[in-house]
C-alpha atoms as a PDB file:
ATOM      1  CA  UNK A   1      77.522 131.300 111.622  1.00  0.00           C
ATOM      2  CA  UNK A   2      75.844 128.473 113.072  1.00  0.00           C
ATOM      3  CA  UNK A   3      74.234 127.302 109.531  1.00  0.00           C
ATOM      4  CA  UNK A   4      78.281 127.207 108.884  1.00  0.00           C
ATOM      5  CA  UNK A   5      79.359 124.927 111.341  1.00  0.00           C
ATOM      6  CA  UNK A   6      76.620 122.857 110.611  1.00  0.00           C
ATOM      7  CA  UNK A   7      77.980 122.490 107.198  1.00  0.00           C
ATOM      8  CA  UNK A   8      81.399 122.084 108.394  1.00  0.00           C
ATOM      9  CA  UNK A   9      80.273 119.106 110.418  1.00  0.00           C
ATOM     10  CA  UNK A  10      78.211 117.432 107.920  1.00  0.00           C
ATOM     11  CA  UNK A  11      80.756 118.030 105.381  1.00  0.00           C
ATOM     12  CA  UNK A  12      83.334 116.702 107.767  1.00  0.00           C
ATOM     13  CA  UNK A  13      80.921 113.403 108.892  1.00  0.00           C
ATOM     14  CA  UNK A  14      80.541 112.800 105.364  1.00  0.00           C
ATOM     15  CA  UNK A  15      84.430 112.829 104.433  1.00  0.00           C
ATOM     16  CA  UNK A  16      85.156 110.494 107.370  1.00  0.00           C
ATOM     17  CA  UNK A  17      82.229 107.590 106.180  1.00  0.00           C
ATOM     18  CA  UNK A  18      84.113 108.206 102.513  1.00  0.00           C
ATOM     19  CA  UNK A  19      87.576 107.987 103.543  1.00  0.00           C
ATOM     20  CA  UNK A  20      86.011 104.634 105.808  1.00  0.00           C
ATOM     21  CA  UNK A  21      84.017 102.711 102.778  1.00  0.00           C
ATOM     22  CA  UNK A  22      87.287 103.727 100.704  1.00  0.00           C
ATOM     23  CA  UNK A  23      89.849 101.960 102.767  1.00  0.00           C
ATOM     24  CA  UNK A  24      87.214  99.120 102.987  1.00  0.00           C
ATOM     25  CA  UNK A  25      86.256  98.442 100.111  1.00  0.00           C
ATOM     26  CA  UNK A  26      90.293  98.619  99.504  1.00  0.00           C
ATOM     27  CA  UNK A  27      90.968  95.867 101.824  1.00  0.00           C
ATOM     28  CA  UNK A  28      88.142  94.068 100.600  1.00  0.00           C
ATOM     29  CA  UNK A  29      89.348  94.049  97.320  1.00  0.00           C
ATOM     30  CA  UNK A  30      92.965  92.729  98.547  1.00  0.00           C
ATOM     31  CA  UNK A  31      91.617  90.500 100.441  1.00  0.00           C
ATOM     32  CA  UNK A  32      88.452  89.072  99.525  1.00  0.00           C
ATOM     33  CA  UNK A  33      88.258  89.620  95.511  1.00  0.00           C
ATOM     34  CA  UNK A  34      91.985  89.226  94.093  1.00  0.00           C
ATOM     35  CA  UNK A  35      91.805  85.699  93.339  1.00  0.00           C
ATOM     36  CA  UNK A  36      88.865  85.902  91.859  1.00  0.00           C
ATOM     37  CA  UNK A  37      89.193  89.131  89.112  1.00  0.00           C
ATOM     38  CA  UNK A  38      91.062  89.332  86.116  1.00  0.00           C
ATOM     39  CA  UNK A  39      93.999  91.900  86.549  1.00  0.00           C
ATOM     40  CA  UNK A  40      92.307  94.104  84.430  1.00  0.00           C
ATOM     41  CA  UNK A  41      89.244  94.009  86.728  1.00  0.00           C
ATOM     42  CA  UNK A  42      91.409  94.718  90.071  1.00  0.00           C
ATOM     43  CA  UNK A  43      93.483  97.336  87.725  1.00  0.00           C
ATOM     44  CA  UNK A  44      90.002  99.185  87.458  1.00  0.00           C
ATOM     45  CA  UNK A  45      88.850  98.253  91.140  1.00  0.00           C
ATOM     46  CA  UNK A  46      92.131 100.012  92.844  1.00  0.00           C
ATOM     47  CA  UNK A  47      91.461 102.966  90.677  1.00  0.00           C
ATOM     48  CA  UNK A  48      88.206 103.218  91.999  1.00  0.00           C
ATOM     49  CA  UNK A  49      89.170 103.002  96.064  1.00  0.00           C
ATOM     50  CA  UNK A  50      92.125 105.603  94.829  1.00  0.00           C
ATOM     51  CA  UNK A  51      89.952 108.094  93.580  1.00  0.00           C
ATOM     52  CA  UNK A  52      87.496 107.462  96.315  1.00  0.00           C
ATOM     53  CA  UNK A  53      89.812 107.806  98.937  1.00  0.00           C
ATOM     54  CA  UNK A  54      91.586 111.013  97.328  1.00  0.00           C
ATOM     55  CA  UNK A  55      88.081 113.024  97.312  1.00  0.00           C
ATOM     56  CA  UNK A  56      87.266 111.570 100.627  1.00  0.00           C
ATOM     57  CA  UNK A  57      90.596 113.501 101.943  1.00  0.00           C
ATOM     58  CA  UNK A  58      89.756 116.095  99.682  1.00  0.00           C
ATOM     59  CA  UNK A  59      86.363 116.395 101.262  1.00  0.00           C
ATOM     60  CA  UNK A  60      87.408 116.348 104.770  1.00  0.00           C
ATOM     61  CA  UNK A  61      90.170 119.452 103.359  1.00  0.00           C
ATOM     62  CA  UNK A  62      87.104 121.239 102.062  1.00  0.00           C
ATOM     63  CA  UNK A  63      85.209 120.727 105.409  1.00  0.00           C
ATOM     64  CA  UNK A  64      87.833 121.844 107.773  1.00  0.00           C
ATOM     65  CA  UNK A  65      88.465 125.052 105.524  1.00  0.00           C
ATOM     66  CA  UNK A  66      85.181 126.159 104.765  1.00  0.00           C
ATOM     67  CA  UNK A  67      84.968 128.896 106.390  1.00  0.00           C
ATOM     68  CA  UNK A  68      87.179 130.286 104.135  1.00  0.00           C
ATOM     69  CA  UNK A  69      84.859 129.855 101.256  1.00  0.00           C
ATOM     70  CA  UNK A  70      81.472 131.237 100.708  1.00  0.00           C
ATOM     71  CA  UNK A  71      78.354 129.083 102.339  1.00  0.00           C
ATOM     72  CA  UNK A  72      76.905 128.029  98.590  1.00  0.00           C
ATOM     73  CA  UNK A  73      80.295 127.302  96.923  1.00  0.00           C
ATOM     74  CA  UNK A  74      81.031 125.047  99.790  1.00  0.00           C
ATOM     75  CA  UNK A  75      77.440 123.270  99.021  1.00  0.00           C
ATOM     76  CA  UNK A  76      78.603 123.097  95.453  1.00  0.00           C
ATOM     77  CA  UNK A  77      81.785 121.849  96.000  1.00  0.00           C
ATOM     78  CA  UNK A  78      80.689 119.457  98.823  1.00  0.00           C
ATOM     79  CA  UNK A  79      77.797 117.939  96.698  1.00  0.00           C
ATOM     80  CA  UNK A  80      79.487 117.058  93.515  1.00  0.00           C
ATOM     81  CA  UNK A  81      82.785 115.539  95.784  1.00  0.00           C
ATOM     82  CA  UNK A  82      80.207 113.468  97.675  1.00  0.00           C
ATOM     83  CA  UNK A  83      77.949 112.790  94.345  1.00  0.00           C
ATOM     84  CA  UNK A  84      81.123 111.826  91.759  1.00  0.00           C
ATOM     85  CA  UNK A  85      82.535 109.630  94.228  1.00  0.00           C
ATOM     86  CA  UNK A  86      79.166 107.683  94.659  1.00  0.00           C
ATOM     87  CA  UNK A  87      78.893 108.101  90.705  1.00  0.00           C
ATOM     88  CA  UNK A  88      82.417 107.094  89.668  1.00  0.00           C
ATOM     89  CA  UNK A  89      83.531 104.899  92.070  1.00  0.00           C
ATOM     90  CA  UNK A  90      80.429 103.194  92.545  1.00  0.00           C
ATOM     91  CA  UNK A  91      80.030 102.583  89.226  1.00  0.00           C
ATOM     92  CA  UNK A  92      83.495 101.096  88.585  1.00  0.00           C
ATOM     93  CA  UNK A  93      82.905  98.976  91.790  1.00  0.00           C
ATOM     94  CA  UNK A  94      79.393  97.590  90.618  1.00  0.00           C
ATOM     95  CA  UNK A  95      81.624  96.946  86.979  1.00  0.00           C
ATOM     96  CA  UNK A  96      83.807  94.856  88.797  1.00  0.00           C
ATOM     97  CA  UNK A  97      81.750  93.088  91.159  1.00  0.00           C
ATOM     98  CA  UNK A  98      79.487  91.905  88.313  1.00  0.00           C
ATOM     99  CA  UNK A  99      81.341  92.171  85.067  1.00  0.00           C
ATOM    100  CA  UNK A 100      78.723  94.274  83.428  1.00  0.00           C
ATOM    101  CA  UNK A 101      80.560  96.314  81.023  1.00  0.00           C
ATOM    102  CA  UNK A 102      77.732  98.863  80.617  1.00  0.00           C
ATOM    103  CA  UNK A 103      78.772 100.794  84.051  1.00  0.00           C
ATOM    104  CA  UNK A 104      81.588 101.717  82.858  1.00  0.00           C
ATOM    105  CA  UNK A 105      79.103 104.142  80.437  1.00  0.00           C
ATOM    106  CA  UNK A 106      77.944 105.590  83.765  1.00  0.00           C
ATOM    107  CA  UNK A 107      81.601 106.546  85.020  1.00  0.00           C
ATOM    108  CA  UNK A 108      82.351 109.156  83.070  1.00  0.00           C
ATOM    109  CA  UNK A 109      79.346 111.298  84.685  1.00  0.00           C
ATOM    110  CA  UNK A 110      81.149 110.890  87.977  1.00  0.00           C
ATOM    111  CA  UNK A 111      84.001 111.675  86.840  1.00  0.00           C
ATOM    112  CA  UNK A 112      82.538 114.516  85.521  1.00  0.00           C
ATOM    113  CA  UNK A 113      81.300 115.383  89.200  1.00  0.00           C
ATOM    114  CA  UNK A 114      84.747 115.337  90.113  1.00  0.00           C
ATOM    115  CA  UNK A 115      86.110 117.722  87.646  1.00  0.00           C
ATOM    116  CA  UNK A 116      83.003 120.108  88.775  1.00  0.00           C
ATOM    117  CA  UNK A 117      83.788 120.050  92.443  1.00  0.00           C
ATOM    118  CA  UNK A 118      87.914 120.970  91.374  1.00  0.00           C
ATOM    119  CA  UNK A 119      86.140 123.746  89.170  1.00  0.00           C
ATOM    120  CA  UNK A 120      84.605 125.129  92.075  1.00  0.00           C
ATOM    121  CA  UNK A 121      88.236 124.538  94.033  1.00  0.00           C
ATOM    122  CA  UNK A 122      89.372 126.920  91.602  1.00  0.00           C
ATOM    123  CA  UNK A 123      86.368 129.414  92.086  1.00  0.00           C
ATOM    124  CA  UNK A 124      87.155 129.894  95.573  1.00  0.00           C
ATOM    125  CA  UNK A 125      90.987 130.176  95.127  1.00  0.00           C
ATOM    126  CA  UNK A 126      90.201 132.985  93.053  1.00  0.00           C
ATOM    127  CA  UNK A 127      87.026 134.380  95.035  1.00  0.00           C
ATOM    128  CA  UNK A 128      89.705 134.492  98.574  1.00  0.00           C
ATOM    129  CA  UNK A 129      92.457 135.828  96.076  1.00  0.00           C
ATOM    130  CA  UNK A 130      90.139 139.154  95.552  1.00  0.00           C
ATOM    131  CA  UNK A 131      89.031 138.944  98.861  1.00  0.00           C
ATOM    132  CA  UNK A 132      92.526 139.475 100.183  1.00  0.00           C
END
């Protein structure tokens, strides 16, 4: 029980420094980068603070229902939320902050990650459907 609220809590830490750097780099992006992208670029740098920002909330869901799931699903579906967020929007923010088209070949893997931690969404929707 106590290895589970540990989780819960890191989980939880971890969704509140995403959701944080999300709305950051979003206001950044307003604020500090709009003049000076192509609307293309800015297109592609909102998309990445949307998507961060939805798995950040996502996340913080995840953390504050875990006990719900089982202890290694939750590590599954924690570490590839956390890891295709770093992935995918990372790479679209390096993209846009440099204008080096090959990052975009690295997005796909987060997005990927993303998919992955739904999957295992789904896995423990089921899992507490034969449970109850």
């Amino acid at each position: 029980m106590r290895y589970a609220a540990e989780m819960n809590s890191t989980l939880l830490s971890l969704a509140g420094i995403l959701g944080f750097t999300a709305v950051a780099a979003g206001a950044f992006g307003a604020h500090a980068l709009s003049d000076s992208m192509s609307a293309e670029r800015m297109e592609t740098y909102q998309m990445a603070t949307r998507y961060h920002l939805i798995h950040a909330v996502l996340l913080a869901v995840i953390a504050l229902h875990s006990e719900r799931i089982r202890p290694g699903l939750v590590r599954f579906i924690g570490g590839t939320l956390v890891g295709g967020i770093v992935v995918f929007a990372g790479s679209l923010y390096i993209l846009c902050l440099t204008d080096v088209g090959r990052w975009g070949a690295v997005t796909p893997f987060g997005g990927l990650l993303l998919l992955a931690g739904w999957g295992g969404i789904v896995a423990a929707g089921v899992q507490g459907r034969r449970a109850g």
